[in-house]
C-alpha atoms as a PDB file:
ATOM      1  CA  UNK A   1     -16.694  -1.104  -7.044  1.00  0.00           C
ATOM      2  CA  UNK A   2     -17.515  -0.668  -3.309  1.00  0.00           C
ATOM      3  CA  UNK A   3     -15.386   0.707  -0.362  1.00  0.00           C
ATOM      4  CA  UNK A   4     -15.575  -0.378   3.175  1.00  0.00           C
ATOM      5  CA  UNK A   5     -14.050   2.906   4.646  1.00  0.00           C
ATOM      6  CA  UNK A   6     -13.051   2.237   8.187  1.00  0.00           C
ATOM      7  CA  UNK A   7     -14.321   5.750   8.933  1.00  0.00           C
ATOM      8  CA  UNK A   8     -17.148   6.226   6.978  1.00  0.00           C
ATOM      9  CA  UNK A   9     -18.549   2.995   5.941  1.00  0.00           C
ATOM     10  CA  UNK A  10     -19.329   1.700   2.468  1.00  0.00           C
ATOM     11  CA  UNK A  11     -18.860   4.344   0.024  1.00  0.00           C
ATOM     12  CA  UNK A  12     -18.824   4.035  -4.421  1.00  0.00           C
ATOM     13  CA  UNK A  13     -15.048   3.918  -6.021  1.00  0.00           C
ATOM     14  CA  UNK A  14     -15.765   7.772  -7.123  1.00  0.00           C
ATOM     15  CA  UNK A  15     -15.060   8.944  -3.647  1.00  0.00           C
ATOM     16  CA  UNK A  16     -11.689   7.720  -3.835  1.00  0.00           C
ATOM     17  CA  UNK A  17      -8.607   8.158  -5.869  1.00  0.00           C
ATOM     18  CA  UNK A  18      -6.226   5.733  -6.701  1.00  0.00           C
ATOM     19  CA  UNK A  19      -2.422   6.564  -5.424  1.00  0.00           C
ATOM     20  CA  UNK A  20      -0.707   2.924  -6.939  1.00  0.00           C
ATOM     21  CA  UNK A  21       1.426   0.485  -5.023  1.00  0.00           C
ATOM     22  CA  UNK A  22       1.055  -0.226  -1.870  1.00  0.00           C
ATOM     23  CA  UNK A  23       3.935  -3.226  -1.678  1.00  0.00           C
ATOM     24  CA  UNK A  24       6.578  -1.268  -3.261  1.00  0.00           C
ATOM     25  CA  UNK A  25       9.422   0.252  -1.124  1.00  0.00           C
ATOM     26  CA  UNK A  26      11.119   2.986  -1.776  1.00  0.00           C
ATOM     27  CA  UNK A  27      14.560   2.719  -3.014  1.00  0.00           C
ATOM     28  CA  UNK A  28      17.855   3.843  -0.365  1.00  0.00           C
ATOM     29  CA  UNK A  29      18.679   7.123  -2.022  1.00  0.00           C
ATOM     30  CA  UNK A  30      22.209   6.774  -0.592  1.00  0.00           C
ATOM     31  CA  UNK A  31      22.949   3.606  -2.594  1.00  0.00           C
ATOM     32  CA  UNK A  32      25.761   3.614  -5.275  1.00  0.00           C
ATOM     33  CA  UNK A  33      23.236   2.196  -7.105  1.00  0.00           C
ATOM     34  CA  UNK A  34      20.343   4.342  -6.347  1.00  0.00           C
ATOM     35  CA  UNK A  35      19.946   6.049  -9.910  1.00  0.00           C
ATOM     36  CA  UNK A  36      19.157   2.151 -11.166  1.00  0.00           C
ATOM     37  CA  UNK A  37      17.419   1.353  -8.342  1.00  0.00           C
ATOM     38  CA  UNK A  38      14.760   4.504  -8.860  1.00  0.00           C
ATOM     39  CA  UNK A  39      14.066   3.917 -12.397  1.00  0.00           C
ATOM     40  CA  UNK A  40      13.529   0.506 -11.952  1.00  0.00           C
ATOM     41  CA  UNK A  41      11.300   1.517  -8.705  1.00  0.00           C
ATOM     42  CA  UNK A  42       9.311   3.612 -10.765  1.00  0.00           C
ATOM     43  CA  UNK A  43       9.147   2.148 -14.209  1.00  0.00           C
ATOM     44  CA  UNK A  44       9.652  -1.669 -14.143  1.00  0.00           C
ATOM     45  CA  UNK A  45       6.420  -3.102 -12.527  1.00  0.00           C
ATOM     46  CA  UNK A  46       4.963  -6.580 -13.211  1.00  0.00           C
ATOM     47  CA  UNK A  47       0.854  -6.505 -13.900  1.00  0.00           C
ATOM     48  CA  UNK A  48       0.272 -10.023 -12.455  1.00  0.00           C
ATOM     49  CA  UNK A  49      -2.912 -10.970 -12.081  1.00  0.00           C
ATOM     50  CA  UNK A  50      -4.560 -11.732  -9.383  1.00  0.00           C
ATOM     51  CA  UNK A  51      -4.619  -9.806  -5.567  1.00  0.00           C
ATOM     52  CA  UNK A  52      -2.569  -6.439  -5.103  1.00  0.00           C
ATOM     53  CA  UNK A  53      -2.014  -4.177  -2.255  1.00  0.00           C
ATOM     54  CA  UNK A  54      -2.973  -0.422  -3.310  1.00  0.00           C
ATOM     55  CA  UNK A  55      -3.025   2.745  -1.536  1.00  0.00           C
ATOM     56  CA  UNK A  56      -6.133   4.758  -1.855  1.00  0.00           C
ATOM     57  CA  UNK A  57      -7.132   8.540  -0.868  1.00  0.00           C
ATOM     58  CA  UNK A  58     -10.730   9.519   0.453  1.00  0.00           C
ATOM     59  CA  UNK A  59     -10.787  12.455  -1.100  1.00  0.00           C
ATOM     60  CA  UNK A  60     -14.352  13.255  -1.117  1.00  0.00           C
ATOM     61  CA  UNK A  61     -14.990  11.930   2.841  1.00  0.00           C
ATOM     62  CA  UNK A  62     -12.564  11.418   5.559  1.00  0.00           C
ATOM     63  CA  UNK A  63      -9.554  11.922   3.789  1.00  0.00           C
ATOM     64  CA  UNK A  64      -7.956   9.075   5.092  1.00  0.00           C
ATOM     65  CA  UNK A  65      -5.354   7.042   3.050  1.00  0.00           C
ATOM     66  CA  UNK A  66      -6.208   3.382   3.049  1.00  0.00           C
ATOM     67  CA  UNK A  67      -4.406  -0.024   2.046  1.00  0.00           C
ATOM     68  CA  UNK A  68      -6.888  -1.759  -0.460  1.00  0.00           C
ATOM     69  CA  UNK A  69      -6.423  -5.371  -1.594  1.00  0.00           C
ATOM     70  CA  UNK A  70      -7.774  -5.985  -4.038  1.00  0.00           C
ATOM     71  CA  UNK A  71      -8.134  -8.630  -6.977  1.00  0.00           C
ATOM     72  CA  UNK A  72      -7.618  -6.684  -9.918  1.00  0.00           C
ATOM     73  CA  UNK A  73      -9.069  -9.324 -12.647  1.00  0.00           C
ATOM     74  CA  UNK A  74     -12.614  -9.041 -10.962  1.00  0.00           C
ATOM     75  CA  UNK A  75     -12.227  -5.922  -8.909  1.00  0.00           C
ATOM     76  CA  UNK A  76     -12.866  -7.563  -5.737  1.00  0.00           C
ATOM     77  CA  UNK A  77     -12.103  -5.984  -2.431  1.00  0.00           C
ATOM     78  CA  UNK A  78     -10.443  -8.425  -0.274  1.00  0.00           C
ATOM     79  CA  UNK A  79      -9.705  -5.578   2.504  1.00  0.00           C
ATOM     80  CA  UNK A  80      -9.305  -2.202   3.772  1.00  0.00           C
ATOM     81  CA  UNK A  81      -7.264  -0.771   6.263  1.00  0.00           C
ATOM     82  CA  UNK A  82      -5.766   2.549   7.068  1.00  0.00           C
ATOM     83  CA  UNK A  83      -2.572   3.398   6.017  1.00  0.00           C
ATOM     84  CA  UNK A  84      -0.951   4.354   9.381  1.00  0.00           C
ATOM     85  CA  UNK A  85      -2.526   0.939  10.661  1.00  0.00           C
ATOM     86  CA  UNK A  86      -0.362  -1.335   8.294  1.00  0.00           C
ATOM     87  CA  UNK A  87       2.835   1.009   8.650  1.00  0.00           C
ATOM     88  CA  UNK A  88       2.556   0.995  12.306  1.00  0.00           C
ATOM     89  CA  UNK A  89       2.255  -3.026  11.922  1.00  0.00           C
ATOM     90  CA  UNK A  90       5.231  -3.196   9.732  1.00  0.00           C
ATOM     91  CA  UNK A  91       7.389  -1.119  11.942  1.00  0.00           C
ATOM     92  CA  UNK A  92       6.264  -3.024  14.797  1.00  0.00           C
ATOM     93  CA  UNK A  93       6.866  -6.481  12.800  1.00  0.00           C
ATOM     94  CA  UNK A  94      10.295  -5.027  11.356  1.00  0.00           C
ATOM     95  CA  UNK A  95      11.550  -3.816  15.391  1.00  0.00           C
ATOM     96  CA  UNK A  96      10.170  -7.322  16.647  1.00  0.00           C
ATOM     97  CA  UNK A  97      12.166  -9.049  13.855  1.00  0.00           C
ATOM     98  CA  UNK A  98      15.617  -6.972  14.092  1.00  0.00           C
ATOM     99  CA  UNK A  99      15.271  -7.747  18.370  1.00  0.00           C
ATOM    100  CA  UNK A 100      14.847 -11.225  17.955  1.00  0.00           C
ATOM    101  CA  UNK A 101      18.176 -11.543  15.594  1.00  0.00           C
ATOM    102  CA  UNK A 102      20.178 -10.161  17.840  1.00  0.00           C
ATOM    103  CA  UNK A 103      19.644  -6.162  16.421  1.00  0.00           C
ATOM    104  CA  UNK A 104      21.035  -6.854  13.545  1.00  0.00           C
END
């Protein structure tokens, strides 16, 4: 398996270490029901087939912390973009979504 590292170019998967999810969000840790909502968080996952957003770490190059997609029945890349990239887009997308409902 072969990374395109938006730093450093295409690099082997030993340069990188896998980190797990990249879709899941983080449970409210205020919620009445945040106990529940933290187990299931961390233990109940589905292993679907097919294309999944995971967040690497470059350990052994630019340390940068990338969004992979990635089919995981052939081990495809589909993608790869930094971290602070796709959070910066969701933010963005999240801000442009709340204004345009009113704030709410």
């Amino acid at each position: 398996m072969r990374f395109n590292c938006p730093c450093c170019g295409e690099r082997g998967a030993e340069e990188f270490v896998y980190h797990g999810d990249a879709a899941a969000t983080r449970p409210d840790a205020n919620s009445p029901t945040a106990m529940a909502d933290f187990i299931a968080y961390t233990y109940e996952r589905t292993n679907a087939a097919g294309v999944h957003r995971e967040l690497w770490y470059h350990a052994a190059g630019c340390h940068l912390w990338l969004v992979v997609a990635r089919n995981v029945m052939n081990h495809q890349i589909i993608s790869v973009a930094r971290a602070r990239d796709v959070a910066l887009a969701q933010t963005a997308q999240a801000t442009c979504g709340a204004q345009s409902n009113g704030g709410t």
